[in-house]
Protein backbone atom coordinates (compact mmCIF):
# COMPACT_ATOMS: atom_id res chain seq x y z
CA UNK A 1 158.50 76.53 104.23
CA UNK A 2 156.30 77.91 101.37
CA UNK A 3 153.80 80.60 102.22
CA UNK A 4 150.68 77.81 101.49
CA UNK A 5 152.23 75.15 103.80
CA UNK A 6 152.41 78.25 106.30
CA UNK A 7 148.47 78.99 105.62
CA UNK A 8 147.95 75.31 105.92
CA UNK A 9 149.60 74.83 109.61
CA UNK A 10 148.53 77.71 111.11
CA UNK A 11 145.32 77.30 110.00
CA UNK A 12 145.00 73.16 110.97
CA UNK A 13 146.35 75.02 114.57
CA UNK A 14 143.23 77.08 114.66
CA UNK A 15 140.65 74.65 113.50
CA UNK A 16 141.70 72.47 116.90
CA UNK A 17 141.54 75.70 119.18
CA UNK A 18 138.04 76.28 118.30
CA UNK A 19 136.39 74.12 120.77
CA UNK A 20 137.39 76.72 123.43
CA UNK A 21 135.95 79.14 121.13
CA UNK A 22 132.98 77.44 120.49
CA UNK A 23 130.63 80.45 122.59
CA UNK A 24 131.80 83.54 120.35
CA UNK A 25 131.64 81.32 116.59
CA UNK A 26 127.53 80.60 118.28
CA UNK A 27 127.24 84.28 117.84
CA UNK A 28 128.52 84.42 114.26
CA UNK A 29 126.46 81.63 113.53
CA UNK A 30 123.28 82.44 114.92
CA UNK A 31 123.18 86.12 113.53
CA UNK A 32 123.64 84.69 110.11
CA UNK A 33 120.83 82.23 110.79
CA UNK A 34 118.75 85.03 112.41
CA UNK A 35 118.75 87.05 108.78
CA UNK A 36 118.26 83.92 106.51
CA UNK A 37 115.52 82.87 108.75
CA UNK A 38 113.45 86.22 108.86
CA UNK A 39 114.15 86.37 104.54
CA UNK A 40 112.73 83.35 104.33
CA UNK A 41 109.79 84.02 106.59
CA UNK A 42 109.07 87.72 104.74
CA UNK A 43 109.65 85.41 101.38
CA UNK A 44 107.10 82.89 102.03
CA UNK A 45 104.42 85.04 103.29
CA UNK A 46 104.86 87.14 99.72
CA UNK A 47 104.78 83.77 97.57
CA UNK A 48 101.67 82.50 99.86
CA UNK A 49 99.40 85.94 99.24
CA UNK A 50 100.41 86.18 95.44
CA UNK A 51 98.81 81.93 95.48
CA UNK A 52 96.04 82.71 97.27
CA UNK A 53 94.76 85.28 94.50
CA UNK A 54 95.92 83.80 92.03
CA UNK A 55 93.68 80.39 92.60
CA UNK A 56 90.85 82.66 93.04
CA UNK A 57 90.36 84.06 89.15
CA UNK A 58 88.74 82.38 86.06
CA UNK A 59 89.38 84.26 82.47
CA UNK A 60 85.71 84.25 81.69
CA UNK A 61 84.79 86.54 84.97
CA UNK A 62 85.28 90.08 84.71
CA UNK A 63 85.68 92.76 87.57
CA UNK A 64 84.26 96.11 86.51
CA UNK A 65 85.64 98.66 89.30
CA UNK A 66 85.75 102.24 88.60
CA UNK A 67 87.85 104.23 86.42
CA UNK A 68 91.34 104.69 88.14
CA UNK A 69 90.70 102.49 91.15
CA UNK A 70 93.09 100.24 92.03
CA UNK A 71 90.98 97.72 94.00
CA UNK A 72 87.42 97.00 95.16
CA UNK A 73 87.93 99.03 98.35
CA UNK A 74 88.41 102.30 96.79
CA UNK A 75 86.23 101.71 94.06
CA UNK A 76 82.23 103.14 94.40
CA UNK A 77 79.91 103.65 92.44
CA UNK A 78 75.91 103.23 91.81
CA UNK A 79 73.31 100.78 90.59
CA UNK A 80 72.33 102.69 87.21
CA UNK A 81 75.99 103.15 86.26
CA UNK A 82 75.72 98.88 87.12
CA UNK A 83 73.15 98.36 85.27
CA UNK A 84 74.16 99.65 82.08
CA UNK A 85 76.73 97.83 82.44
CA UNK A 86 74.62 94.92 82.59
CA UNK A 87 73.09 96.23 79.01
CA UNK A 88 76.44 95.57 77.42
CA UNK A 89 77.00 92.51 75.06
CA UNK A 90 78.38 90.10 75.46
CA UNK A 91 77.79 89.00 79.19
CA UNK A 92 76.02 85.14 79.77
CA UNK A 93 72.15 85.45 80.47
CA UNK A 94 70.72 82.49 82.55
CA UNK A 95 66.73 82.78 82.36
CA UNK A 96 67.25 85.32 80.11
CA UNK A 97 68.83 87.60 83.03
CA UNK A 98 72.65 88.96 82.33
CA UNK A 99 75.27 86.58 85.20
CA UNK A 100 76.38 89.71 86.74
CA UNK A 101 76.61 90.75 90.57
CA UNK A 102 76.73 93.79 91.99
CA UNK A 103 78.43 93.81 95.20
CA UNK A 104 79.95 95.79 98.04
CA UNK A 105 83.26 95.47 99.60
CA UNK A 106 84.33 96.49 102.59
CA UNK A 107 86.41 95.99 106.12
CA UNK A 108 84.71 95.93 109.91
CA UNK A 109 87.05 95.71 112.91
CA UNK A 110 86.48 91.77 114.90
CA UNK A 111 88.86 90.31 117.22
CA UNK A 112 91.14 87.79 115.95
CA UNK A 113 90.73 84.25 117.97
CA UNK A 114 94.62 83.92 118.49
CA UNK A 115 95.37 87.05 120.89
CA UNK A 116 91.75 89.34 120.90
CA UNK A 117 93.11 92.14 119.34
CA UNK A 118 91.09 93.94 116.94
CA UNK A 119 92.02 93.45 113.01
CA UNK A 120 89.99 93.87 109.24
CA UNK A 121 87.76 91.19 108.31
CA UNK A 122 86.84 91.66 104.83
CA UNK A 123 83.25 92.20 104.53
CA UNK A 124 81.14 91.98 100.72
CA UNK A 125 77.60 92.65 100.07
CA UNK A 126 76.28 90.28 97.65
CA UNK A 127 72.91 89.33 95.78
CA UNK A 128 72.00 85.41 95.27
CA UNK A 129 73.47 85.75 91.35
CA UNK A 130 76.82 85.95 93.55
CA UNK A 131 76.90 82.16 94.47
CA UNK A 132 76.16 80.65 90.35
CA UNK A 133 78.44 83.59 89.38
CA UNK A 134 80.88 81.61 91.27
CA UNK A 135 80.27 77.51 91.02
CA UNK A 136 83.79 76.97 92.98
CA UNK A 137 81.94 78.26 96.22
CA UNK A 138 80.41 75.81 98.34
CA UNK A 139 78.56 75.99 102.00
CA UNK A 140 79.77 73.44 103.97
CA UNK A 141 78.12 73.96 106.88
CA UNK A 142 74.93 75.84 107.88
CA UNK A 143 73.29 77.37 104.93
CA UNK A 144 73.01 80.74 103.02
CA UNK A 145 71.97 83.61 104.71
CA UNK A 146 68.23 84.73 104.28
CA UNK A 147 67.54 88.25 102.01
CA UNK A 148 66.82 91.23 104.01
CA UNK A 149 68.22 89.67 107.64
CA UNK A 150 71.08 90.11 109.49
CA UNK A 151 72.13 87.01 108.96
CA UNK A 152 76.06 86.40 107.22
CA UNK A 153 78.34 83.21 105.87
CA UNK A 154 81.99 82.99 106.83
CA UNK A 155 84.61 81.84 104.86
CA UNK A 156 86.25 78.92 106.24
CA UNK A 157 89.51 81.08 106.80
CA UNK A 158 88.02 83.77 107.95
CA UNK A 159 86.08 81.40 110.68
CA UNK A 160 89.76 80.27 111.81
CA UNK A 161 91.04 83.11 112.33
CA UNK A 162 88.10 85.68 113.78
CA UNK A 163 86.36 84.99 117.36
CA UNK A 164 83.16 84.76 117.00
CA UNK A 165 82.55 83.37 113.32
CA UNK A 166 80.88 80.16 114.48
CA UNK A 167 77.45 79.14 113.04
CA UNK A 168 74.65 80.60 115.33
CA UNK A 169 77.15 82.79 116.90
CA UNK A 170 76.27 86.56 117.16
CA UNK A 171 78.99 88.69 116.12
CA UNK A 172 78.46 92.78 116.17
CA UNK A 173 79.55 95.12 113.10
CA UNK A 174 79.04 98.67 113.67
CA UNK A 175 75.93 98.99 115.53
CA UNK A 176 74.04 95.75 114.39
CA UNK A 177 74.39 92.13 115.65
CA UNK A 178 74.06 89.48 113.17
CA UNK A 179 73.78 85.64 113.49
CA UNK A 180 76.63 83.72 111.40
CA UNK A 181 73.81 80.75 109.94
CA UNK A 182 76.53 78.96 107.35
CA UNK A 183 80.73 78.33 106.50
CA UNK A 184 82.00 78.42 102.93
CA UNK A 185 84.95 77.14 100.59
CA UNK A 186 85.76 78.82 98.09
CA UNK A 187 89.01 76.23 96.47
CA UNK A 188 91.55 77.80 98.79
CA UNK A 189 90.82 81.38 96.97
CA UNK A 190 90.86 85.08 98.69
CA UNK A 191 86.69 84.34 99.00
CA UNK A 192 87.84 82.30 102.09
CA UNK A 193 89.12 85.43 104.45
CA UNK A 194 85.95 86.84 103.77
CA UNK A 195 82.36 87.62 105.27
CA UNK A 196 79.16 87.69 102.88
CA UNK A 197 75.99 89.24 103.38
CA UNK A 198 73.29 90.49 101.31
CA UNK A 199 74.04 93.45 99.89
CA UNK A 200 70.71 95.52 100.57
CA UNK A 201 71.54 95.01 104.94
CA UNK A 202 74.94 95.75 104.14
CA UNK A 203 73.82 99.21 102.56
CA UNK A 204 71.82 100.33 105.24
CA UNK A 205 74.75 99.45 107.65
CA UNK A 206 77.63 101.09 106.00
CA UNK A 207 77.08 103.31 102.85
CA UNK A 208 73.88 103.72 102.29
CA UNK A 209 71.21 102.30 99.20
CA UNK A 210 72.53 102.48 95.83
CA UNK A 211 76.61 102.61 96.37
CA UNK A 212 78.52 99.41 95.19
CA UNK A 213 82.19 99.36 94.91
CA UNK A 214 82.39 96.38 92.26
CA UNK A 215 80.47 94.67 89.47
CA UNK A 216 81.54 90.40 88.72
CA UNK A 217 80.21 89.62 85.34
CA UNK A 218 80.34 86.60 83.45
CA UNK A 219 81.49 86.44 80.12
CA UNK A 220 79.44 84.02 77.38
CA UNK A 221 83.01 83.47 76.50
CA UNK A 222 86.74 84.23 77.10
CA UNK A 223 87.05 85.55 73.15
CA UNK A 224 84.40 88.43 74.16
CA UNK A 225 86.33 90.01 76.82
CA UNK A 226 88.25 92.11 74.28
CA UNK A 227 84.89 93.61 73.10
CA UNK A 228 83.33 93.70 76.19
CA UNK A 229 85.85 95.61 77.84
CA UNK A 230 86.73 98.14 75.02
CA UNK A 231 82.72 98.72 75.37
CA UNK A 232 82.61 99.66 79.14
CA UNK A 233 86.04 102.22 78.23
CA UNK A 234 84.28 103.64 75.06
CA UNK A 235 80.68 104.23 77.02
CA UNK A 236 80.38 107.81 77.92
CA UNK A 237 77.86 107.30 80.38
CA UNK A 238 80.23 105.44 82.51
CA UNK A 239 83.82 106.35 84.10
CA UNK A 240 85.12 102.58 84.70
CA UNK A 241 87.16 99.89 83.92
CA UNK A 242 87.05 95.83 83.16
CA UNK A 243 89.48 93.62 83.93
CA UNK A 244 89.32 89.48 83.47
CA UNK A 245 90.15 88.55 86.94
CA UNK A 246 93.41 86.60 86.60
CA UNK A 247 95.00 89.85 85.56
CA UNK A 248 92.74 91.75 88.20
CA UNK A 249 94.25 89.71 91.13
CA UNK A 250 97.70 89.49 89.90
CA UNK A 251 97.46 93.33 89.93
CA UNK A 252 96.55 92.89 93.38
CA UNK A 253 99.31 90.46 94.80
CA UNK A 254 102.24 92.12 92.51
CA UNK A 255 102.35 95.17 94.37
CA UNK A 256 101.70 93.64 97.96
CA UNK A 257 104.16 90.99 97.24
CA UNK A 258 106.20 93.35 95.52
CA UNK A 259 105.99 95.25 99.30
CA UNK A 260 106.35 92.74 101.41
CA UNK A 261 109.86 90.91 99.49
CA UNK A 262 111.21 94.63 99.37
CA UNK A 263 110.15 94.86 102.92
CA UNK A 264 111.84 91.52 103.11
CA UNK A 265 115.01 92.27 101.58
CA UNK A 266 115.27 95.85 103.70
CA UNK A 267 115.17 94.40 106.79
CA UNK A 268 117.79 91.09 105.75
CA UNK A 269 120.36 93.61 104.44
CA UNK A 270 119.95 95.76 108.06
CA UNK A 271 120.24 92.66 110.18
CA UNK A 272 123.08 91.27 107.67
CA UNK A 273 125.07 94.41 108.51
CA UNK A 274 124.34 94.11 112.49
CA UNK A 275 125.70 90.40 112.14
CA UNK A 276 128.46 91.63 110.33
CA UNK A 277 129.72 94.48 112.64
CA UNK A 278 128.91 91.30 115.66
CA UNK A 279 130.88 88.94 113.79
CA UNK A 280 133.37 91.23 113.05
CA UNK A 281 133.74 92.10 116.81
CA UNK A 282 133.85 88.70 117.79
CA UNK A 283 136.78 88.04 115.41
CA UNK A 284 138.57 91.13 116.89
CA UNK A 285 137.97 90.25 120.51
CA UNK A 286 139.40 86.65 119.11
CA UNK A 287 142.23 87.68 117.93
CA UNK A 288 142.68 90.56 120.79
CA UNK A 289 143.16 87.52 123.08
CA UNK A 290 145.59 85.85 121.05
CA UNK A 291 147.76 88.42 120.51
CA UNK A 292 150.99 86.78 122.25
CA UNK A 293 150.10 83.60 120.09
CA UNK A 294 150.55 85.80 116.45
CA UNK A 295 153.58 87.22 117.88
CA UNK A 296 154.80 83.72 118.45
CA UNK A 297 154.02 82.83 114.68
CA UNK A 298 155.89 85.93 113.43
CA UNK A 299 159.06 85.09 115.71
CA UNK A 300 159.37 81.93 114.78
CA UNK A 301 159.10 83.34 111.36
CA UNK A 302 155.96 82.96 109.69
CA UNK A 303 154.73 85.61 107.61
CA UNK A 304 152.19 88.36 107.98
CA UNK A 305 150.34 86.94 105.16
CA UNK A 306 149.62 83.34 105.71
CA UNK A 307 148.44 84.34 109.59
CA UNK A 308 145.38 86.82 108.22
CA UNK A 309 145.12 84.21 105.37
CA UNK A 310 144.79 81.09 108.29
CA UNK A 311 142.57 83.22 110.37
CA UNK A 312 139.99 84.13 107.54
CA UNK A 313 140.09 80.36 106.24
CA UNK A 314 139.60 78.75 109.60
CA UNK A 315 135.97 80.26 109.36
CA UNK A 316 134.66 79.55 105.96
CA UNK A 317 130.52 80.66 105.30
CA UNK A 318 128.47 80.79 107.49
CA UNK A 319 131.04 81.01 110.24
CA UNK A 320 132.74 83.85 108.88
CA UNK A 321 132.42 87.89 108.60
CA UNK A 322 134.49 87.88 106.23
CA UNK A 323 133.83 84.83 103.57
CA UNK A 324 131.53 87.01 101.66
CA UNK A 325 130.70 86.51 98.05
CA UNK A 326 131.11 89.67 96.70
CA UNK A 327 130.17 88.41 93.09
CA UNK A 328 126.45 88.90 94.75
CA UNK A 329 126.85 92.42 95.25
CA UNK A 330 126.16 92.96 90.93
CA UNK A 331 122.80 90.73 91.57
CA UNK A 332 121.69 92.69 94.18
CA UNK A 333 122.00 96.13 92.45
CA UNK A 334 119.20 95.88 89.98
CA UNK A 335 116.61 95.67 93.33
CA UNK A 336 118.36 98.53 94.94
CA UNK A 337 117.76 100.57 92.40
CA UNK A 338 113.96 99.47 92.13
CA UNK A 339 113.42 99.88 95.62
CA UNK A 340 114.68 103.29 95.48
CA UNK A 341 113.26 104.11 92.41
CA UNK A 342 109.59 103.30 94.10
CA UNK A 343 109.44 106.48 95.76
CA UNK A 344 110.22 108.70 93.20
CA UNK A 345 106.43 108.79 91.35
CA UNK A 346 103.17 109.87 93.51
CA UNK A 347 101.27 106.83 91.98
CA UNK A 348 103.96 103.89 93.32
CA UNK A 349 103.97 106.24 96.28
CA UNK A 350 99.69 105.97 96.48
CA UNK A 351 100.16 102.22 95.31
CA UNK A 352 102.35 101.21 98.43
CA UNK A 353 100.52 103.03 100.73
CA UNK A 354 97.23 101.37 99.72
CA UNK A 355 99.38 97.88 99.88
CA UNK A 356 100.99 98.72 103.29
CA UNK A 357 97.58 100.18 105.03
CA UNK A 358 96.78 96.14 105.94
CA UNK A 359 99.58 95.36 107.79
CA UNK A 360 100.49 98.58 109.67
CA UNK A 361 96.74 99.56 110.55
CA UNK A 362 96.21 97.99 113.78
CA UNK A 363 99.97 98.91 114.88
CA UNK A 364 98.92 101.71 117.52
CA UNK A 365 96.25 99.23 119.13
CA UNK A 366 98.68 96.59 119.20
CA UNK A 367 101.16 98.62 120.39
CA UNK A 368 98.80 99.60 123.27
CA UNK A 369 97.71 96.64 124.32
CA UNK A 370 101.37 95.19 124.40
CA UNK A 371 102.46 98.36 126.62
CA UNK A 372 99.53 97.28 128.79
CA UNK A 373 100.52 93.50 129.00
CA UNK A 374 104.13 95.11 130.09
CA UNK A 375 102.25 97.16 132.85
CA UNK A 376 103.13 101.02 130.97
CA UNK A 377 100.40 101.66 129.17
CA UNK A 378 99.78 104.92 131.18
CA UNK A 379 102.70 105.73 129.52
CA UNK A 380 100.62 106.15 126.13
CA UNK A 381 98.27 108.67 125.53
CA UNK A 382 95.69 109.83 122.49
CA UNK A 383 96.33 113.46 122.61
CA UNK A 384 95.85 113.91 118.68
CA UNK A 385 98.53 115.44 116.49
CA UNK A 386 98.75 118.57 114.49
CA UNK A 387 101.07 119.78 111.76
CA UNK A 388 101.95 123.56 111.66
CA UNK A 389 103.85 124.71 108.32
CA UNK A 390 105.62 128.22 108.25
CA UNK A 391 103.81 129.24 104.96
CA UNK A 392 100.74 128.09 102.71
CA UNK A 393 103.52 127.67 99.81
CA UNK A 394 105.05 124.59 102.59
CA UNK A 395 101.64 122.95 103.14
CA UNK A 396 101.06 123.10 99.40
CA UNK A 397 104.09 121.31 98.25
CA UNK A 398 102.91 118.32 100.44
CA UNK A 399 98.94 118.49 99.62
CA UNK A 400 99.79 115.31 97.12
CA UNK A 401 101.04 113.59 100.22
CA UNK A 402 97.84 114.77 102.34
CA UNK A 403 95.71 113.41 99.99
CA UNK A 404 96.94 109.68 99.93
CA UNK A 405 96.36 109.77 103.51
CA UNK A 406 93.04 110.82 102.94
CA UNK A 407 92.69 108.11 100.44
CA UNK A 408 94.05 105.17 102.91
CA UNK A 409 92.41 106.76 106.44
CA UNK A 410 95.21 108.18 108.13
């Protein structure tokens, strides 16, 4: 008998064996299943953020933030520097008044409907040249908040997710209540996960009169923006930067996308290798148990060969440990290197960090809370934490690292 018809029969043996083997090929197949399903989550979630911002930008609106910052929420600075901005040509006047708004951004802690916990609602100070700055906003139910109250609109996401975001609702920021009076749309945009008030209450709350963090302008036309934007670099008077907001946001979901399919990636190659080493014990413990049945085969005179050969064919992908495409492994390569790469400059460091303070934020109260639904929570305690280096030369060579925590609140 040729060594193929040997694979063949040993292998058409196996295949009807496996329905008393049917509880150890579950494991193989639901660890695979486990790490597609979890890559596909992390995958999705990236490609949903990066669509979100990217439906919210029009090429004739401009962000002006200041020089160096890489979003609205580290970005401050005051009404002059805003309104020579305003000065600058090219910007469409309405009533003879430049289409610009000057507006504050910020995040307050509110409980999320779903589970109570405390998370960041996105919070912007706005003047009325906010709404015709942006036509695609609508209020769709209630109506605009009044100047000078402590009144606020909720986006219609932000309503869905966040207790207490229901028109006439009170909900409390800091140490002032205000009354929700209206709900927005925004065209599925970012606008949506978002709370607007007017910007001279939201001041006096949080930072005080004359501090913005970002300036929307709108352009009399997409061909200024070159000249518009070389005029805000070259003005000495001012330290900041314009960007159209397509490219603004896309800036915005790369490297939070970028994060969260690394992120993504990370954590399918760790659970691909625990399903590998299970897999890889369940074929042992199979084979273990059949041990008599391959000495048979080799007694009768089948070769070494076709049995391993039978017993990695009889489970092909995604049954198998070992039916692995190694051809991936070249495809793979060019994001390990990336990934590792990422750490290696103190701005991708300060860019992650900024990207990752979202999601990991509210991890210690969530952590908390779940020790207290498991009845241990005495087990945790806020004692505070202090680092002690052996020399000032130590604590020097991680000052860099000191500061981006400064920069992102930790």
């Amino acid at each position: 008998m040729s060594t193929l018809s040997q694979v063949g029969e040993i292998t058409l043996m196996n295949l009807r064996t496996l329905p008393q083997r049917w509880a150890s090929s579950m494991v193989i197949v639901v660890g695979v299943g486990g790490v597609v399903a979890v890559l596909v989550a992390l995958l999705a979630m990236a490609q949903g953020f990066a669509s979100t911002l990217q439906r919210t930008g029009e090429p004739d609106r401009v962000v002006v933030l200041r020089g160096g910052s890489e979003g609205e929420l580290s970005s401050t600075f005051t009404i002059d520097q805003a309104r020579i901005v305003q000065s600058l040509p090219g910007i469409r006047r309405a009533d003879g008044q430049p289409l610009a708004s000057v507006e504050l951004y910020l995040v307050a802690d509110v409980p999320k409907r779903a589970n109570g916990s405390p998370a960041n609602l996105p919070l912007r100070g706005v003047t009325p040249v906010a709404m015709a700055l942006r036509p695609e906003l609508k209020i769709v139910e209630g109506r605009m908040f009044a100047p000078g109250k402590a009144e606020l609109i909720a986006g219609r996401g932000a309503a869905d997710q966040f207790a207490g975001l229901d028109i006439g609702a009170k909900v409390r920021l800091r140490d002032a209540t205000l009354e929700v009076v209206g709900i927005f749309v925004a065209n599925g945009g970012s606008h949506e996960s978002e709370v607007w008030m007017d910007l001279p209450v939201v001041q006096d709350l949080f930072r005080g009169p004359g501090v913005v963090s970002s300036l929307r302008v709108q352009l009399a036309s997409v061909a200024d923006l070159p000249a518009f934007t070389a005029a805000v670099k070259g003005d000495r008077r001012l330290d900041m930067a314009a960007t159209d907001e397509p490219t603004y946001f896309a800036r915005q979901s790369e490297s939070l996308s970028g994060l969260i399919t690394g992120f993504g990636y990370a954590v399918a190659v760790i659970m691909g290798v625990g399903a590998l080493f299970a897999a890889l014990n369940t074929m042992y413990s199979a084979v273990s148990v059949r041990t008599k049945e391959i000495a048979t085969l080799r007694a009768i005179g089948f070769g070494g060969g076709p049995v391993i050969t039978s017993v990695i064919v009889e489970d092909p992908d995604p049954l198998g440990p070992l039916a692995i495409r190694w051809s991936y492994l070249p495809k793979v390569a060019p994001w390990l290197i990336r990934y590792l790469a990422s750490g290696w400059r103190w701005e991708d460091v300060a860019r992650t960090a900024h990207a990752l303070r979202p999601l990991v934020q509210d991890a210690p109260r969530l952590h908390k809370a779940l020790a207290e639904q498991a009845g241990v929570g005495h087990l945790i305690e806020r004692r505070g934490l202090m680092y002690i280096y052996p020399s000032r030369a130590d604590f020097e060579a991680e000052r860099k690292a000191w500061e981006i925590r400064h920069q992102v609140g930790v």
